[in-house]
N, C-alpha and C. Protein backbone atom coordinates (compact mmCIF):
# COMPACT_ATOMS: atom_id res chain seq x y z
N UNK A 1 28.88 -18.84 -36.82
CA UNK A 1 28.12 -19.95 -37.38
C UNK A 1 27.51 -20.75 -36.24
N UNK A 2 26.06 -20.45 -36.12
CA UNK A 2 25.91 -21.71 -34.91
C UNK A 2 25.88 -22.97 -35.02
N UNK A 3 25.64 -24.00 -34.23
CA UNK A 3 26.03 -24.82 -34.29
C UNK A 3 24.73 -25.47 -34.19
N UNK A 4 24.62 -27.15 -34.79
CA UNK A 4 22.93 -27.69 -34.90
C UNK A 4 22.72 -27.85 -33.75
N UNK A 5 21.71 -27.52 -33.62
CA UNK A 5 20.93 -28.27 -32.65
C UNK A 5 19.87 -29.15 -32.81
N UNK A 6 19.89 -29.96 -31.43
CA UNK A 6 19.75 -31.38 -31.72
C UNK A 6 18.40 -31.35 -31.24
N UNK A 7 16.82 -31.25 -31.40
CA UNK A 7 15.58 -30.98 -30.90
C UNK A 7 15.71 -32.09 -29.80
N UNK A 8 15.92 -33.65 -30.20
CA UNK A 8 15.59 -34.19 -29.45
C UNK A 8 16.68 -34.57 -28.35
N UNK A 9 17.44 -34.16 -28.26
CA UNK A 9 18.36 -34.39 -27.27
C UNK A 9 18.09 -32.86 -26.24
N UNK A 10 17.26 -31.99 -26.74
CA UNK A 10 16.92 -30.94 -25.84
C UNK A 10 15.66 -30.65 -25.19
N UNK A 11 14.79 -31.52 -25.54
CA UNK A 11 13.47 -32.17 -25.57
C UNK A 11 13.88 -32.83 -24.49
N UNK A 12 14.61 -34.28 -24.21
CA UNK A 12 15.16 -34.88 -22.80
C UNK A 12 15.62 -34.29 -22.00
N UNK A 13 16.51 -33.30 -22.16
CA UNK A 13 17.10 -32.35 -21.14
C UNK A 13 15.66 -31.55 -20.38
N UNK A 14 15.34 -31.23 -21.45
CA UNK A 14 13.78 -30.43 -20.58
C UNK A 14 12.89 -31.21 -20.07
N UNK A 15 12.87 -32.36 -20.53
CA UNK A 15 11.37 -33.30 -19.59
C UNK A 15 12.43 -33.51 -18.53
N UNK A 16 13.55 -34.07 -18.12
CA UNK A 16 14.18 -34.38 -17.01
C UNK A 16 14.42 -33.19 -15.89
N UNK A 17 14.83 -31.77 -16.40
CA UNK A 17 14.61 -30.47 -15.82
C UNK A 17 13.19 -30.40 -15.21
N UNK A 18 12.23 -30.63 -16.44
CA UNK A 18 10.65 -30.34 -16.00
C UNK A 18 10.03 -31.13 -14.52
N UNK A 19 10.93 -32.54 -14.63
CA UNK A 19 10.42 -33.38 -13.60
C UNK A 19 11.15 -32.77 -11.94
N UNK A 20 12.21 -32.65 -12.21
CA UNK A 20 12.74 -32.25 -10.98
C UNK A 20 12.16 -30.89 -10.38
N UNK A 21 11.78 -29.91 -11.05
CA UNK A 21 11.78 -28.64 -10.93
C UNK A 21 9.77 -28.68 -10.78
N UNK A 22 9.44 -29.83 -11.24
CA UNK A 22 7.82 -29.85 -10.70
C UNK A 22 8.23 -30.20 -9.34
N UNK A 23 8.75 -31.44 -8.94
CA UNK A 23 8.55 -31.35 -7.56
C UNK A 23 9.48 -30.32 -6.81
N UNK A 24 10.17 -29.76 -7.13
CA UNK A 24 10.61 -28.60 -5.84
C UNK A 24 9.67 -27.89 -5.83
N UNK A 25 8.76 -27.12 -7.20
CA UNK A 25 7.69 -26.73 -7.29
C UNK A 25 6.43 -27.52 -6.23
N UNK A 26 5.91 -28.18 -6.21
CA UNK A 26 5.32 -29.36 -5.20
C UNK A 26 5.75 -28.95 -4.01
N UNK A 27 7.25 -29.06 -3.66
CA UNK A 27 7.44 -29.22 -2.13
C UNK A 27 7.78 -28.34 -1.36
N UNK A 28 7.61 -26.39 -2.33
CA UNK A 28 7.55 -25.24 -1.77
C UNK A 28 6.48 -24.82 -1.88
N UNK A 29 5.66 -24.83 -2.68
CA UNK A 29 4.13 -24.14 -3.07
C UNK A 29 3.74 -23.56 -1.74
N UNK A 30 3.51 -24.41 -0.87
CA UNK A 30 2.64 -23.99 0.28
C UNK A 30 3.59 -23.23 1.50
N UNK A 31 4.36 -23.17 1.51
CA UNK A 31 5.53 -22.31 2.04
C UNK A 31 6.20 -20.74 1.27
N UNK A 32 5.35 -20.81 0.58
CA UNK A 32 5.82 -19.59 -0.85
C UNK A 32 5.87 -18.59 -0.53
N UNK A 33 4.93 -18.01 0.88
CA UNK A 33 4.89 -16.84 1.55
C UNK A 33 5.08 -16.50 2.88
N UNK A 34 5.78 -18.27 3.42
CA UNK A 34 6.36 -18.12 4.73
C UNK A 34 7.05 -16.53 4.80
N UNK A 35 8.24 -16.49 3.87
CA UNK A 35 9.77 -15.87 4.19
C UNK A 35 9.62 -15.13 2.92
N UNK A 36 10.70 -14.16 2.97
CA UNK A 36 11.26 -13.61 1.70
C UNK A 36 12.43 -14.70 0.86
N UNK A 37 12.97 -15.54 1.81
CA UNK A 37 13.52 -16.27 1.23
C UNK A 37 12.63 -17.62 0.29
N UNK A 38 11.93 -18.27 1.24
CA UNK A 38 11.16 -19.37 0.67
C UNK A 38 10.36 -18.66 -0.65
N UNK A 39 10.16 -17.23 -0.92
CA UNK A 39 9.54 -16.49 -1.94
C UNK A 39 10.43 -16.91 -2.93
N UNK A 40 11.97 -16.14 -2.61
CA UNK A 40 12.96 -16.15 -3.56
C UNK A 40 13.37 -17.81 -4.32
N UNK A 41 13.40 -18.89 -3.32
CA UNK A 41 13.50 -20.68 -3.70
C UNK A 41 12.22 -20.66 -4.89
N UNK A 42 10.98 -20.08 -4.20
CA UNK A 42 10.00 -20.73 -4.94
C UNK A 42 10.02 -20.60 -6.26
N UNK A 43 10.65 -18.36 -6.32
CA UNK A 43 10.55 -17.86 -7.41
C UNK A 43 11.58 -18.82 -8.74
N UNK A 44 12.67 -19.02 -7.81
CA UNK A 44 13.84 -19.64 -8.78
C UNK A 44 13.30 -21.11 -9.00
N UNK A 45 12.86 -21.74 -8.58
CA UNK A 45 12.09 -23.09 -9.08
C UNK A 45 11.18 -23.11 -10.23
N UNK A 46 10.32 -21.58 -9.60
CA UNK A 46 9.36 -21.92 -10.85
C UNK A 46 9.92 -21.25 -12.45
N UNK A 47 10.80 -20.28 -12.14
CA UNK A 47 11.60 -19.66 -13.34
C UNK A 47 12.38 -20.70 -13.96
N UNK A 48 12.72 -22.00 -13.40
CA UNK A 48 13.89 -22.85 -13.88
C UNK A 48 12.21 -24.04 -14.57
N UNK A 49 10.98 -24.14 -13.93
CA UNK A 49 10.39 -24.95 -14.78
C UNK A 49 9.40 -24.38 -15.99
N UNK A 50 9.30 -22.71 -15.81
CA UNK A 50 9.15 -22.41 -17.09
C UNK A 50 10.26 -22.19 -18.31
N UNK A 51 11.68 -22.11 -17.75
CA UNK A 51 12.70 -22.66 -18.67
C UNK A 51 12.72 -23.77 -19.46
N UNK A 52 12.54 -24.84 -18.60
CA UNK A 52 11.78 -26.50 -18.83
C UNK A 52 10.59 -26.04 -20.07
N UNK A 53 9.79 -25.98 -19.89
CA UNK A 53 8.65 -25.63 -20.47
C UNK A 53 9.03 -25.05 -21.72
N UNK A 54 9.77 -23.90 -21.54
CA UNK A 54 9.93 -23.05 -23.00
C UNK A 54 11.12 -24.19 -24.02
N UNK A 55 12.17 -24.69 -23.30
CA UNK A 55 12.79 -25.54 -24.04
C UNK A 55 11.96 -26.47 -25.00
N UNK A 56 11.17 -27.09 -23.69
CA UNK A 56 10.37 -28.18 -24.68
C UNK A 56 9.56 -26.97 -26.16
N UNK A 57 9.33 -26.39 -25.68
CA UNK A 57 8.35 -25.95 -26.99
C UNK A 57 9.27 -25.75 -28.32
N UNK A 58 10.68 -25.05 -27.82
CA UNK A 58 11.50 -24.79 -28.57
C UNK A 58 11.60 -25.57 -29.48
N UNK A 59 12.24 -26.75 -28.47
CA UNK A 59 12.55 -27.93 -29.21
C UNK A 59 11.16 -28.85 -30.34
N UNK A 60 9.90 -28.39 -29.84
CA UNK A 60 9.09 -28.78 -30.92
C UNK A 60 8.95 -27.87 -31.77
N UNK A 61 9.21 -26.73 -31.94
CA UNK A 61 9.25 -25.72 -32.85
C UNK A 61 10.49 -26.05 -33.72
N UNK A 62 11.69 -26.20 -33.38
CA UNK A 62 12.60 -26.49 -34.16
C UNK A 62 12.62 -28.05 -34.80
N UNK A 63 12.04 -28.87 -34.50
CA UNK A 63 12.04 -30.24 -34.67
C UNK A 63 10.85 -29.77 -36.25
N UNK A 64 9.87 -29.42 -36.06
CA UNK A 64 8.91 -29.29 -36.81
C UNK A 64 8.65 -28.41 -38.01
N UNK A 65 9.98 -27.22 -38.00
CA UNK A 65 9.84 -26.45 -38.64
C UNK A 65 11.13 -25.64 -38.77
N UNK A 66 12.12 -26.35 -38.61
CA UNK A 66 13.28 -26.12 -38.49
C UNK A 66 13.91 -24.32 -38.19
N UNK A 67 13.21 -23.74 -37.17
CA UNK A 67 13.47 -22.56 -37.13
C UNK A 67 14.34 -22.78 -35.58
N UNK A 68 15.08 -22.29 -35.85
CA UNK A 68 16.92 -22.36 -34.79
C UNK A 68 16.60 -21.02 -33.79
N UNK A 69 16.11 -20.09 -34.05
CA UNK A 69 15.57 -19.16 -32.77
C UNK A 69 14.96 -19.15 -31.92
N UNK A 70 14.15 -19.94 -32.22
CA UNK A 70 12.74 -20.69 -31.71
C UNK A 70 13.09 -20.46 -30.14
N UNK A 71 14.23 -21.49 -29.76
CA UNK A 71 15.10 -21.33 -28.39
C UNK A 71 15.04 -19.78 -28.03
N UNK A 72 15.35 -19.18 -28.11
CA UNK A 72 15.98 -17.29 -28.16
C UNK A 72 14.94 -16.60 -28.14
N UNK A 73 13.71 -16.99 -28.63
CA UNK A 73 12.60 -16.02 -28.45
C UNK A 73 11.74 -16.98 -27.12
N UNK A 74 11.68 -18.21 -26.87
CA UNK A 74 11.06 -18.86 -25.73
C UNK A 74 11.77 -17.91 -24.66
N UNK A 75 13.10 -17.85 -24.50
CA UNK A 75 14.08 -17.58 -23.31
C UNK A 75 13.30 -16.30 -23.16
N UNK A 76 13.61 -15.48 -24.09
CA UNK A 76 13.06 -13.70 -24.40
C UNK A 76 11.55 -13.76 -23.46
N UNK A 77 10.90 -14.35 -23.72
CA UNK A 77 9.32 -14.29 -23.48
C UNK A 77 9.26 -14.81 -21.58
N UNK A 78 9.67 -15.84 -21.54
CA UNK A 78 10.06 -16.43 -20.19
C UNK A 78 10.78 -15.04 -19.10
N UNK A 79 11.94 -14.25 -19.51
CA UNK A 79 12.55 -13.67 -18.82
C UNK A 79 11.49 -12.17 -18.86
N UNK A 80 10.64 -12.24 -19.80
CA UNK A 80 9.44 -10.57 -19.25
C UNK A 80 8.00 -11.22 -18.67
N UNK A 81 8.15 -12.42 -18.59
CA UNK A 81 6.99 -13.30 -17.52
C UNK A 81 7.71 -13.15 -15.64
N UNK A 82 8.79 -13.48 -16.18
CA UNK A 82 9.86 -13.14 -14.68
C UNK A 82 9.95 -12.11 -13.97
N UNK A 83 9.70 -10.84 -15.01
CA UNK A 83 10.37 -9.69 -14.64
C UNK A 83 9.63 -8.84 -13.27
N UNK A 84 8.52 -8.91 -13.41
CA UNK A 84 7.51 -8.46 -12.52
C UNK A 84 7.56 -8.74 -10.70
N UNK A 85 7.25 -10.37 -11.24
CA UNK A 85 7.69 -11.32 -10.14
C UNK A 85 9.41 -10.56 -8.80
N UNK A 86 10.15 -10.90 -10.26
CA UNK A 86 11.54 -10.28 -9.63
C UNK A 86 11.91 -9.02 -8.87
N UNK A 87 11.19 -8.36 -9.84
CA UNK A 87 11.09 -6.74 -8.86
C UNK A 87 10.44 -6.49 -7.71
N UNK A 88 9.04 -7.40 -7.82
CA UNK A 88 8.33 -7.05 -6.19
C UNK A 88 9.00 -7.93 -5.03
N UNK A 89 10.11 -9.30 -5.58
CA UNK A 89 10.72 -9.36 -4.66
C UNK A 89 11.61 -8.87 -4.20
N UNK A 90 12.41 -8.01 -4.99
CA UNK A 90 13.64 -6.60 -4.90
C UNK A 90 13.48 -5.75 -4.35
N UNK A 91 11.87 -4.94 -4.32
CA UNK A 91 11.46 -4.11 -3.77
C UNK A 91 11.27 -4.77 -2.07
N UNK A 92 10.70 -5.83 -1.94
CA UNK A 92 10.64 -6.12 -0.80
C UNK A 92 12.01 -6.48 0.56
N UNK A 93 12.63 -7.27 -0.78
CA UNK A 93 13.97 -7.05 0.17
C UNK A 93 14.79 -5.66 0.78
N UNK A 94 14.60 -4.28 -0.16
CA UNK A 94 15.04 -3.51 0.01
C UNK A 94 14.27 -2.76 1.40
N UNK A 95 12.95 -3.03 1.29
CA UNK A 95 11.88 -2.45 2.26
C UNK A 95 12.25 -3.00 3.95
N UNK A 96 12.64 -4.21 3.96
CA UNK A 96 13.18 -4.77 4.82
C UNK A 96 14.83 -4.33 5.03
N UNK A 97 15.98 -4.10 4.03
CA UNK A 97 16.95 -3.26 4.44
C UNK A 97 16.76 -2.24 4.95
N UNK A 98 15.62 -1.79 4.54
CA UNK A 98 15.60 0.19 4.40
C UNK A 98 14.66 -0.09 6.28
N UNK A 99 14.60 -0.99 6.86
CA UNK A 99 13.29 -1.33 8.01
C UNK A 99 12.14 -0.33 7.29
N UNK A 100 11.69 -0.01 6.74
CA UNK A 100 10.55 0.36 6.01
C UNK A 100 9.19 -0.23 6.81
N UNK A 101 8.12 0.59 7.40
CA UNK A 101 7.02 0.23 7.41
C UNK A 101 6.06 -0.45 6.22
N UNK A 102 5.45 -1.81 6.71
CA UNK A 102 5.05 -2.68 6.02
C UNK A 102 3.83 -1.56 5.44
N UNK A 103 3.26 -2.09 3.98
CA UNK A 103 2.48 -0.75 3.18
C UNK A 103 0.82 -1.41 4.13
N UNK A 104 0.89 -2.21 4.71
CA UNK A 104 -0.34 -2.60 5.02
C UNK A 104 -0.79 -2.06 6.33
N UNK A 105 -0.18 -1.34 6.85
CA UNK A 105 0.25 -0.89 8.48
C UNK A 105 -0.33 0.75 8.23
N UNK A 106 -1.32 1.01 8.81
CA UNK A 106 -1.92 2.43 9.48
C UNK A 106 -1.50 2.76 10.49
N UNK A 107 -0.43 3.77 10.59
CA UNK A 107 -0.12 4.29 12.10
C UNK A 107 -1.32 5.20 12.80
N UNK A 108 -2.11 5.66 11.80
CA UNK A 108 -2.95 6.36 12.27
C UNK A 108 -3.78 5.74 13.07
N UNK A 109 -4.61 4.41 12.56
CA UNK A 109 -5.51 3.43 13.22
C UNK A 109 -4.78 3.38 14.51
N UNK A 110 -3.48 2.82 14.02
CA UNK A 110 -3.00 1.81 15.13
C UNK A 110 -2.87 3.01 16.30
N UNK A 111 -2.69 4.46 16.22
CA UNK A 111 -2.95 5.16 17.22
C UNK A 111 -4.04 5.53 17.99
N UNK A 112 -4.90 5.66 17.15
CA UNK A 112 -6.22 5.71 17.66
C UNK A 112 -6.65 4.68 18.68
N UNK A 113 -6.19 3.09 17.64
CA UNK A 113 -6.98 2.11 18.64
C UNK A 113 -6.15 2.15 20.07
N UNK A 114 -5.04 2.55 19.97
CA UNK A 114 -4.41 1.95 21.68
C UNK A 114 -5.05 3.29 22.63
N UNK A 115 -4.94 4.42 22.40
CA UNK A 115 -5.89 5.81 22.61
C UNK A 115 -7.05 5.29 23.36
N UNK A 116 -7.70 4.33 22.61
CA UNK A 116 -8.73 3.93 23.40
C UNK A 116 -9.36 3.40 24.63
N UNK A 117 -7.96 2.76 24.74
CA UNK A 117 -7.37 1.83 26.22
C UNK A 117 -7.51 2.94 27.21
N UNK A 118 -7.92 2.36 28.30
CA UNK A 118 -8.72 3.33 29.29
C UNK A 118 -7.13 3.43 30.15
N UNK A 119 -7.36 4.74 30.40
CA UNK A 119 -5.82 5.43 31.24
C UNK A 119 -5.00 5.99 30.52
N UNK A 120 -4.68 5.63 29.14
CA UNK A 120 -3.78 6.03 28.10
C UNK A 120 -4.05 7.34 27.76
N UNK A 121 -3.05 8.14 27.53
CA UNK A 121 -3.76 10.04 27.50
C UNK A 121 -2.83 10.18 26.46
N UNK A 122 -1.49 9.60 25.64
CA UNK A 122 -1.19 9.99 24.72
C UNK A 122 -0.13 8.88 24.27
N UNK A 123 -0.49 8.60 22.88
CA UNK A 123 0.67 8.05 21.93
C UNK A 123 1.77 8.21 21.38
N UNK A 124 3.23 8.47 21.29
CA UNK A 124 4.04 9.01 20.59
C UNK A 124 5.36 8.30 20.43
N UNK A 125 6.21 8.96 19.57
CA UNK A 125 7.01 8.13 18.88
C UNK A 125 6.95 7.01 18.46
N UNK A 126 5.72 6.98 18.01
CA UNK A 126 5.35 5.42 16.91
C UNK A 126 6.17 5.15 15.91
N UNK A 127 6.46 3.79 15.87
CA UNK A 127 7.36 3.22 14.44
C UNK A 127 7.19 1.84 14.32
N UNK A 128 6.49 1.64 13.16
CA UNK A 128 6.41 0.13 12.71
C UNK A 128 7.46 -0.41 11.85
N UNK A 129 8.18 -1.01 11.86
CA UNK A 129 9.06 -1.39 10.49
C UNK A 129 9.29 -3.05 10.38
N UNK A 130 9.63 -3.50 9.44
CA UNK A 130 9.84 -5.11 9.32
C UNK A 130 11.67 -5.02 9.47
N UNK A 131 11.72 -6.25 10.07
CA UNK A 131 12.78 -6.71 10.29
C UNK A 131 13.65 -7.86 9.67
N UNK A 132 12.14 -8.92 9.71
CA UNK A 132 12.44 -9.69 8.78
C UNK A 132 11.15 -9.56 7.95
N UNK A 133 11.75 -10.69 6.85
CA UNK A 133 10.14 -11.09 6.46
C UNK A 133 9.30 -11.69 7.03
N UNK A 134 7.98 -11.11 7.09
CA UNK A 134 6.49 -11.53 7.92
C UNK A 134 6.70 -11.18 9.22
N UNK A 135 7.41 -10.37 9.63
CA UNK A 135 7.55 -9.98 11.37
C UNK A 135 7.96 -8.22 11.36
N UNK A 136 6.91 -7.98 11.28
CA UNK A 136 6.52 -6.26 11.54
C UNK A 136 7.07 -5.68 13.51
N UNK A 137 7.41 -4.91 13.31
CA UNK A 137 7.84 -4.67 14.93
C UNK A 137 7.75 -3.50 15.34
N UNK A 138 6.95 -3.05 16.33
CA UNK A 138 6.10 -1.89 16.45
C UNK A 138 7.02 -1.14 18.14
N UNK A 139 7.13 -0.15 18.12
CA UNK A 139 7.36 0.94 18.74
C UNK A 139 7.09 1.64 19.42
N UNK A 140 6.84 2.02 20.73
CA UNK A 140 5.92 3.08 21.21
C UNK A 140 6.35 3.89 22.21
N UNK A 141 5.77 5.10 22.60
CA UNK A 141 5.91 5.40 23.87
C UNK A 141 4.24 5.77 24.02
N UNK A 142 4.06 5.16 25.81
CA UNK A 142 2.52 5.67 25.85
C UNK A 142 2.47 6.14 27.13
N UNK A 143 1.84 7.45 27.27
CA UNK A 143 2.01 8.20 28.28
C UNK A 143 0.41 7.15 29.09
N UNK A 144 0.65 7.60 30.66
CA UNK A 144 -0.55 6.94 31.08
C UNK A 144 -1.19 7.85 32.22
N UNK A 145 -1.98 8.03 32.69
CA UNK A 145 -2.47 8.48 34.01
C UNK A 145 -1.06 8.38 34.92
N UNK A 146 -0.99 9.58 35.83
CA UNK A 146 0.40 9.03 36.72
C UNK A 146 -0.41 8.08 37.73
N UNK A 147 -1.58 7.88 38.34
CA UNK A 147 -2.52 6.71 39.15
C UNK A 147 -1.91 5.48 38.47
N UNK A 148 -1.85 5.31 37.79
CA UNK A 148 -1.36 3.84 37.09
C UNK A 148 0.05 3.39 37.92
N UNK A 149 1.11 4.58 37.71
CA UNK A 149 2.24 4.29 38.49
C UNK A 149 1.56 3.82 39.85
N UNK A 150 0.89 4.95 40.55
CA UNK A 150 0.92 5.11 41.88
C UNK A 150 0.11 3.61 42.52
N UNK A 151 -0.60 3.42 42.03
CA UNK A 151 -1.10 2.38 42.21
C UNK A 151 -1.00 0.70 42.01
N UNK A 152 0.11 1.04 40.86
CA UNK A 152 0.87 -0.59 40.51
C UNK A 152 0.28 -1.32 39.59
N UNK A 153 -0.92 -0.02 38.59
CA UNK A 153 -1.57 -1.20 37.56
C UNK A 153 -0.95 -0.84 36.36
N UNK A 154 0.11 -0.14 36.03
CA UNK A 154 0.69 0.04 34.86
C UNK A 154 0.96 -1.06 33.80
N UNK A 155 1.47 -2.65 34.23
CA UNK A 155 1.79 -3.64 33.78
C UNK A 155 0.29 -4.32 33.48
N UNK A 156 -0.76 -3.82 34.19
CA UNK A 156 -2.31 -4.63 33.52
C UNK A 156 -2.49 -3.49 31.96
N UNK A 157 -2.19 -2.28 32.22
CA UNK A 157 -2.23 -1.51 31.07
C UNK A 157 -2.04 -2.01 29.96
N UNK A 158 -0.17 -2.30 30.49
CA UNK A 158 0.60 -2.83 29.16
C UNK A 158 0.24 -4.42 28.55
N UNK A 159 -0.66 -4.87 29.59
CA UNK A 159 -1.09 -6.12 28.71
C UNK A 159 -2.05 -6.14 27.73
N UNK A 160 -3.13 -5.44 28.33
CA UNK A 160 -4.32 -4.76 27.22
C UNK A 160 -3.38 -3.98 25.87
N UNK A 161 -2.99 -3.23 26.23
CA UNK A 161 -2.05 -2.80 24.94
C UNK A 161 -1.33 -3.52 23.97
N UNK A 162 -0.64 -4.98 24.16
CA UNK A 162 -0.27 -5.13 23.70
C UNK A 162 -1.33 -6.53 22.87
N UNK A 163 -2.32 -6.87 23.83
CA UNK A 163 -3.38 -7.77 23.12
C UNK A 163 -4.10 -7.22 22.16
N UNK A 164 -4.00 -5.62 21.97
CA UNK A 164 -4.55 -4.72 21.49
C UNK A 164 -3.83 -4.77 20.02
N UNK A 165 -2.58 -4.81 20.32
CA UNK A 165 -1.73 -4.65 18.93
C UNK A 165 -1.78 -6.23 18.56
N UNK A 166 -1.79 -7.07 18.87
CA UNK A 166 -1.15 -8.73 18.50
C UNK A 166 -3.14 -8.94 17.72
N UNK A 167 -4.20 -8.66 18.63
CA UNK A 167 -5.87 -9.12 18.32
C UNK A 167 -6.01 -8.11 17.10
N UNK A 168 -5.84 -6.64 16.79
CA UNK A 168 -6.35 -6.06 15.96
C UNK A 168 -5.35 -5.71 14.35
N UNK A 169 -4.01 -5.96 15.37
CA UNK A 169 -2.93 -5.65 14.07
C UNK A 169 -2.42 -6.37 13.54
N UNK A 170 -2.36 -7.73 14.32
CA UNK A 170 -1.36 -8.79 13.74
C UNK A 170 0.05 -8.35 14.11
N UNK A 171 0.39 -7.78 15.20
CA UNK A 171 1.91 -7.17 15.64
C UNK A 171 1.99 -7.81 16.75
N UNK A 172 2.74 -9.11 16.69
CA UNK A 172 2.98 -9.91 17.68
C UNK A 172 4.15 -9.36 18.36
N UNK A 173 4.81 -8.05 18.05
CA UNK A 173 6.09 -8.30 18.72
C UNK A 173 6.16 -6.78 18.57
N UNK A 174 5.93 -6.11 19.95
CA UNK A 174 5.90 -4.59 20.50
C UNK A 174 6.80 -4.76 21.63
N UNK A 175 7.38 -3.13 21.55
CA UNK A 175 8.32 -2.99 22.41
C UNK A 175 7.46 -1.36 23.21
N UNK A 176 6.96 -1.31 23.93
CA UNK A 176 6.06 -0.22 24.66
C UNK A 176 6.96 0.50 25.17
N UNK A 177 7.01 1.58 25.63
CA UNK A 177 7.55 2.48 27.30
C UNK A 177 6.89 2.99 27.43
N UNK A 178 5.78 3.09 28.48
CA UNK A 178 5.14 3.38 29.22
C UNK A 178 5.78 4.61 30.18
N UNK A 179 4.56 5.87 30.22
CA UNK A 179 5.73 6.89 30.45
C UNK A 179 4.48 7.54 31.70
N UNK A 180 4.77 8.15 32.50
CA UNK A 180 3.60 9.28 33.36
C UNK A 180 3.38 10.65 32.64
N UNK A 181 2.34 11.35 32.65
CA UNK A 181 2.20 12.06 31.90
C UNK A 181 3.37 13.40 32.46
N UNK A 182 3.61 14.34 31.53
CA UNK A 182 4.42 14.77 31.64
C UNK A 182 6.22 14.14 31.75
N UNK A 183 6.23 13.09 31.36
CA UNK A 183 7.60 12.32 30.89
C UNK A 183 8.41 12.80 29.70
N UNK A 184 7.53 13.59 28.78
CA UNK A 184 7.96 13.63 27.33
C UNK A 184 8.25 15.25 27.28
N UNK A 185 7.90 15.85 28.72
CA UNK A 185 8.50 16.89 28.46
C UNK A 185 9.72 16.99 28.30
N UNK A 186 10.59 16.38 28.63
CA UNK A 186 12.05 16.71 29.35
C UNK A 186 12.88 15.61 27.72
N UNK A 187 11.77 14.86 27.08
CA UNK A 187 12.26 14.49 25.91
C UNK A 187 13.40 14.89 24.80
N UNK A 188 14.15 14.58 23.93
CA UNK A 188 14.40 15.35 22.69
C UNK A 188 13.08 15.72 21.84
N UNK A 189 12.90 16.99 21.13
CA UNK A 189 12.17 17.19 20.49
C UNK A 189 11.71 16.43 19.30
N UNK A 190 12.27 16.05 18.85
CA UNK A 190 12.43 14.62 17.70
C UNK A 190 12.06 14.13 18.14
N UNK A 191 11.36 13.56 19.28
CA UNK A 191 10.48 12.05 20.09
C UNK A 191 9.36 12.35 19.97
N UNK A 192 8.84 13.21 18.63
CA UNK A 192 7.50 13.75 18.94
C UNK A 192 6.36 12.56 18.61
């Protein structure tokens, strides 16, 4: 047997919910895509003020027309507005467990363009993966002219290279080895 419910005593509960949960809404908005976390705050803020929201309606649905489900189908409707939301943040967290290359990341480009860098004769063992959220972290080995050693400009190389990745990729944070050609012979085969 359920029990009455009271429209307007759930009507206050939701404008007082609605008010608090607008401003956390307010005071994450613009931070929403800092982090995976500030995603996850924002997501749960705004899921708790369309809760707000569906209550109130409830509660004018039941006030007006005395239908007691009213509540139960708002909740229902609210939680497959959520659902979407929830998963691409699930998926993303997992992409970041799994270090998963970010889907926006061309290894192919990104080989080509460093290729281009004058002295560089070959790219290999590339790996981009995220670590955290919004911080992609890139991989390399790059074979170079052995003149580069011999001469002491290997470290002007690696600066172009890496202005190369931070100006065209947005990969602020590479870890290079710089190798003489013929280095990768003596490699594991797996370093291909």
């Amino acid at each position: 047997e359920p029990t009455p419910v009271e429209p307007a005593g759930m009507a206050l509960f939701a404008l007082i919910g609605l008010t608090g949960n607008l401003i956390g809404v307010a005071l994450l908005f613009r931070a929403r895509d800092a982090s995976l976390n500030m995603r996850g705050a924002f997501l749960e803020v705004t899921t708790d003020t369309l809760t707000s929201v569906g209550v109130l309606i409830a509660a004018g649905v039941i006030a007006t027309t005395g239908f007691l489900r009213a509540d139960a189908l708002v909740s229902i409707v609210i939680g497959l507005v959520i659902l979407p939301r929830a998963i691409r943040l699930l998926r993303e967290a997992v992409n970041i467990l799994l270090e998963a290359a970010p889907t926006q990341v061309d290894l192919n480009e990104i080989r080509r363009h460093l290729l281009q860098v004058d002295h560089v004769q070959d790219v290999h063992d590339l790996h981009v993966h995220t670590v955290t959220s919004g911080l992609p972290i890139l991989t390399a080995h790059i074979v170079l002219d052995t003149g580069c050693f011999q001469d002491g400009h290997a470290p002007q190389i690696l600066d172009k290279l890496q202005t190369c990745l931070t100006g065209h990729f947005d990969l602020e944070h590479s870890t290079l080895q710089v190798e003489p050609s013929g280095h990768s012979d003596h490699e594991h085969p797996l370093h291909a």
